[in-house]
C-alpha atoms as a PDB file:
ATOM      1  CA  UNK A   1      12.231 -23.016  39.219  1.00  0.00           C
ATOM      2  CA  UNK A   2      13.128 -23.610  35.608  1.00  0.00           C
ATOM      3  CA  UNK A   3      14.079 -20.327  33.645  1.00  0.00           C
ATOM      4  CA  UNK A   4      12.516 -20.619  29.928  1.00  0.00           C
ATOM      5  CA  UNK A   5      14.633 -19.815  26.996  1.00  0.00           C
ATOM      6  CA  UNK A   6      13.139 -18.024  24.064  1.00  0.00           C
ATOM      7  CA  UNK A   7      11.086 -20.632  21.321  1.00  0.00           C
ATOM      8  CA  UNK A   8      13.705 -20.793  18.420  1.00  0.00           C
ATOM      9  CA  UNK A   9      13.275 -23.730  15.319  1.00  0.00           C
ATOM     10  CA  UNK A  10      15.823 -26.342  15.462  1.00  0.00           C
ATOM     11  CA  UNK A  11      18.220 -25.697  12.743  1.00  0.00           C
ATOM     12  CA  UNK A  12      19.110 -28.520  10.211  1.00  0.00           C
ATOM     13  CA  UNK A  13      22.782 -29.636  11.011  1.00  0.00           C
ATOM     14  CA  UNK A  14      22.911 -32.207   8.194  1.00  0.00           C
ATOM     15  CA  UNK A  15      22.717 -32.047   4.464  1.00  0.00           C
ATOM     16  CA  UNK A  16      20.128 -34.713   4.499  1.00  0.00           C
ATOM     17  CA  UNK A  17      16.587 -33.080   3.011  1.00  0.00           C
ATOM     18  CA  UNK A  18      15.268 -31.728   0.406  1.00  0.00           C
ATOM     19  CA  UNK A  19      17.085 -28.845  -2.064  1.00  0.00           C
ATOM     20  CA  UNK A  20      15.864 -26.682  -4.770  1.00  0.00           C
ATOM     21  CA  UNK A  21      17.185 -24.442  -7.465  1.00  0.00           C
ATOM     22  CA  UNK A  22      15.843 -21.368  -8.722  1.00  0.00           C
ATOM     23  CA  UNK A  23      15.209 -22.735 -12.143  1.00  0.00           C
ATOM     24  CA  UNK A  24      13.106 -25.615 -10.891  1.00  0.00           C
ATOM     25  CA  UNK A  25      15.352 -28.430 -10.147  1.00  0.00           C
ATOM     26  CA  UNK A  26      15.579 -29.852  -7.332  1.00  0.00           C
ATOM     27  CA  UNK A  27      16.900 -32.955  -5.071  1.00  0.00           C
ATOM     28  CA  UNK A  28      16.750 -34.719  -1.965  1.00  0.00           C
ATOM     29  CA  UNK A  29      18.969 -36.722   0.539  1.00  0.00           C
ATOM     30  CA  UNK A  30      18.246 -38.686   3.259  1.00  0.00           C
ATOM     31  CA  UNK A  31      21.731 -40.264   4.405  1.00  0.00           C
ATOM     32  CA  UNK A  32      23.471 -42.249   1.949  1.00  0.00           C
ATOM     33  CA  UNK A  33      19.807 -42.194  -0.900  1.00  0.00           C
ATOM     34  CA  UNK A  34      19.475 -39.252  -2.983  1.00  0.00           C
ATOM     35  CA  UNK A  35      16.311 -38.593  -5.733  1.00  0.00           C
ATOM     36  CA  UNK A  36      18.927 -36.704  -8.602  1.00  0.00           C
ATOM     37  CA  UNK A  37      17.421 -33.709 -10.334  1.00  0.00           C
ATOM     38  CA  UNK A  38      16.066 -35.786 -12.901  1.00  0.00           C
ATOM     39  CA  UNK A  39      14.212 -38.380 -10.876  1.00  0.00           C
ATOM     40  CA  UNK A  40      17.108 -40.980 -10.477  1.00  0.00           C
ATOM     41  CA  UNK A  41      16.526 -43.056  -7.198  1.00  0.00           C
ATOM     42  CA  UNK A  42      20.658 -43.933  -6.157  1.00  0.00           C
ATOM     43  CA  UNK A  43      22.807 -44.191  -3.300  1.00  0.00           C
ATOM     44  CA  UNK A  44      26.020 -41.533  -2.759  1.00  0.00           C
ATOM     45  CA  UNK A  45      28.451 -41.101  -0.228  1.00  0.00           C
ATOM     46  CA  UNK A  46      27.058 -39.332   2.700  1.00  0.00           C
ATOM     47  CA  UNK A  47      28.355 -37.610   5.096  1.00  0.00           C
ATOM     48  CA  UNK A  48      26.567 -35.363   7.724  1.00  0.00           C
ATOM     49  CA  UNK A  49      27.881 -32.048   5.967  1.00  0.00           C
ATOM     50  CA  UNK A  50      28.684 -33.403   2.246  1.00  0.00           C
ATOM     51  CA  UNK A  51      27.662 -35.848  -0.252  1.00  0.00           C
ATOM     52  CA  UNK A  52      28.938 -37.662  -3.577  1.00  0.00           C
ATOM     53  CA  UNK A  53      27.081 -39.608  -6.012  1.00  0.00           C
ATOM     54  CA  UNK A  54      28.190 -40.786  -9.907  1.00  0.00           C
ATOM     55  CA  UNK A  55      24.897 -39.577 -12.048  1.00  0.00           C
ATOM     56  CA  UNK A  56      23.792 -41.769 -14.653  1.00  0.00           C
ATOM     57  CA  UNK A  57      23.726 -41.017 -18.101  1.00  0.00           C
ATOM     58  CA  UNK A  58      21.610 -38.750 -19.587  1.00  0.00           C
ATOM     59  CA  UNK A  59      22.092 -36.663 -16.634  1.00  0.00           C
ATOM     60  CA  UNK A  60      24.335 -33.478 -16.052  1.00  0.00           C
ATOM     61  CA  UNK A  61      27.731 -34.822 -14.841  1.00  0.00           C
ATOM     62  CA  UNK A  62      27.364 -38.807 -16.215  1.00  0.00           C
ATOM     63  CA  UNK A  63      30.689 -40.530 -16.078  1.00  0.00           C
ATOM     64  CA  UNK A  64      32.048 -37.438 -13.212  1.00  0.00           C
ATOM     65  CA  UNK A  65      31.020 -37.109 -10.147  1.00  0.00           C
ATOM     66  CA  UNK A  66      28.934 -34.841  -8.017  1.00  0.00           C
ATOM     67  CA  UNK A  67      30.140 -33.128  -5.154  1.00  0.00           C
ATOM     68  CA  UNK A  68      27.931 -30.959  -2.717  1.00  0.00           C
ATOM     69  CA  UNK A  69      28.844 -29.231   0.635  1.00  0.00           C
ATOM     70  CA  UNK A  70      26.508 -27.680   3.234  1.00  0.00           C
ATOM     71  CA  UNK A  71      27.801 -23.892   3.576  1.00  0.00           C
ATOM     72  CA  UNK A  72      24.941 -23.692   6.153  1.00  0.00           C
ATOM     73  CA  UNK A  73      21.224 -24.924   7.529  1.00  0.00           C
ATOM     74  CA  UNK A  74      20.112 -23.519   4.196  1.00  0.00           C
ATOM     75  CA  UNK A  75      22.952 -23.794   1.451  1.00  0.00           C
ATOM     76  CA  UNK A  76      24.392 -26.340  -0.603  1.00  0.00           C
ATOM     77  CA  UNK A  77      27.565 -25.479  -2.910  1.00  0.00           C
ATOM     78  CA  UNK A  78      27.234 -28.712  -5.881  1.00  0.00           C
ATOM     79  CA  UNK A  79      30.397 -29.105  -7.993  1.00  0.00           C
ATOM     80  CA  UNK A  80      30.528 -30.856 -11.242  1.00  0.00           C
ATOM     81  CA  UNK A  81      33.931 -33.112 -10.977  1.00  0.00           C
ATOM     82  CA  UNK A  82      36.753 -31.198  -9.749  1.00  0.00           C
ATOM     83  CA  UNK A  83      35.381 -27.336 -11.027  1.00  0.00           C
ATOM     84  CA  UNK A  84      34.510 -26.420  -7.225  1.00  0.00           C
ATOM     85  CA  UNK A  85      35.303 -22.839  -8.281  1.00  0.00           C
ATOM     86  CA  UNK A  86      31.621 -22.678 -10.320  1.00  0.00           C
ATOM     87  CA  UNK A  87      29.548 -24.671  -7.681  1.00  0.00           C
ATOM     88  CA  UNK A  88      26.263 -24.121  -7.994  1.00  0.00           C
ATOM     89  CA  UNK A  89      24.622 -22.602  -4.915  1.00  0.00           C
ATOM     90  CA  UNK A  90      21.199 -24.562  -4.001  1.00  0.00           C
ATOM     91  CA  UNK A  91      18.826 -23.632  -1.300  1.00  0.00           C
ATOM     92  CA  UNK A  92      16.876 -25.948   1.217  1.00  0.00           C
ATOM     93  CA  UNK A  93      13.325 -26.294  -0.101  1.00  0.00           C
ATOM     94  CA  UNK A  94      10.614 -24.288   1.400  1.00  0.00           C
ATOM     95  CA  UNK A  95       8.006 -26.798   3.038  1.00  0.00           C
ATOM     96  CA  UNK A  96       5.288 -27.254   0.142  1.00  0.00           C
ATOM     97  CA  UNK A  97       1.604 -26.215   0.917  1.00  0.00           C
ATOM     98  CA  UNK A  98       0.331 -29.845   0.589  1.00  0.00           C
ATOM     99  CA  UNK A  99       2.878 -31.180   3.395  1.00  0.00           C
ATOM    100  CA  UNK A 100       0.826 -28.628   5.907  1.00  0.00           C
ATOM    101  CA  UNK A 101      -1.315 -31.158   8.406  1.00  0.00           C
ATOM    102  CA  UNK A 102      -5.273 -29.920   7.956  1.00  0.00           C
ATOM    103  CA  UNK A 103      -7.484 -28.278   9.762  1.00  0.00           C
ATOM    104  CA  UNK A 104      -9.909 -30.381  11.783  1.00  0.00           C
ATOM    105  CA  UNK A 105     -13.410 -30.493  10.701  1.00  0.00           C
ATOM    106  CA  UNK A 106     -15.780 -28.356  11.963  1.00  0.00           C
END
């Protein structure tokens, strides 16, 4: 007899997805490829909790690098070069209204 555990989500482990910003920015990763903030298709340096990527000119941070940790399932810090004391804080993307599957037709 098999004892059922209570239904919980499976929590992202991995800073691969998609990220947003309060202002409207946002980003995604999916291992080393990243879309930047301003549309940039690139590859970083990926690793299951952090990433790096050089942006390209005329991007925030051109000629630096980027720098982003997962704090948790939910939070990225992003540092501009070395300034990890004013890291941005950027929250996982909530799942947009067009990505929901449809309802059959009647």
């Amino acid at each position: 007899l098999a004892i059922a555990g209570p239904a919980t989500p499976a929590l992202a482990d991995a800073i691969d997805g998609d990220w947003c910003q309060s202002d409207g920015r946002h980003f995604s990763i999916r291992g080393p490829d990243i879309v930047t903030p301003a549309g940039a298709r690139m590859q970083g340096d990926y690793a299951r909790h952090f990433f790096t990527y050089k942006p390209p000119a005329p991007e925030r941070g051109a000629g630096g690098t980027i720098s982003m940790r997962l704090v948790n399932e939910n939070t990225v810090h992003l540092s501009y070069g070395e300034a990890a004391a004013a890291a941005e804080v950027w929250e996982r993307c909530s799942p947009s209204t067009s990505a929901l599957p449809g309802r059959p037709a009647a």
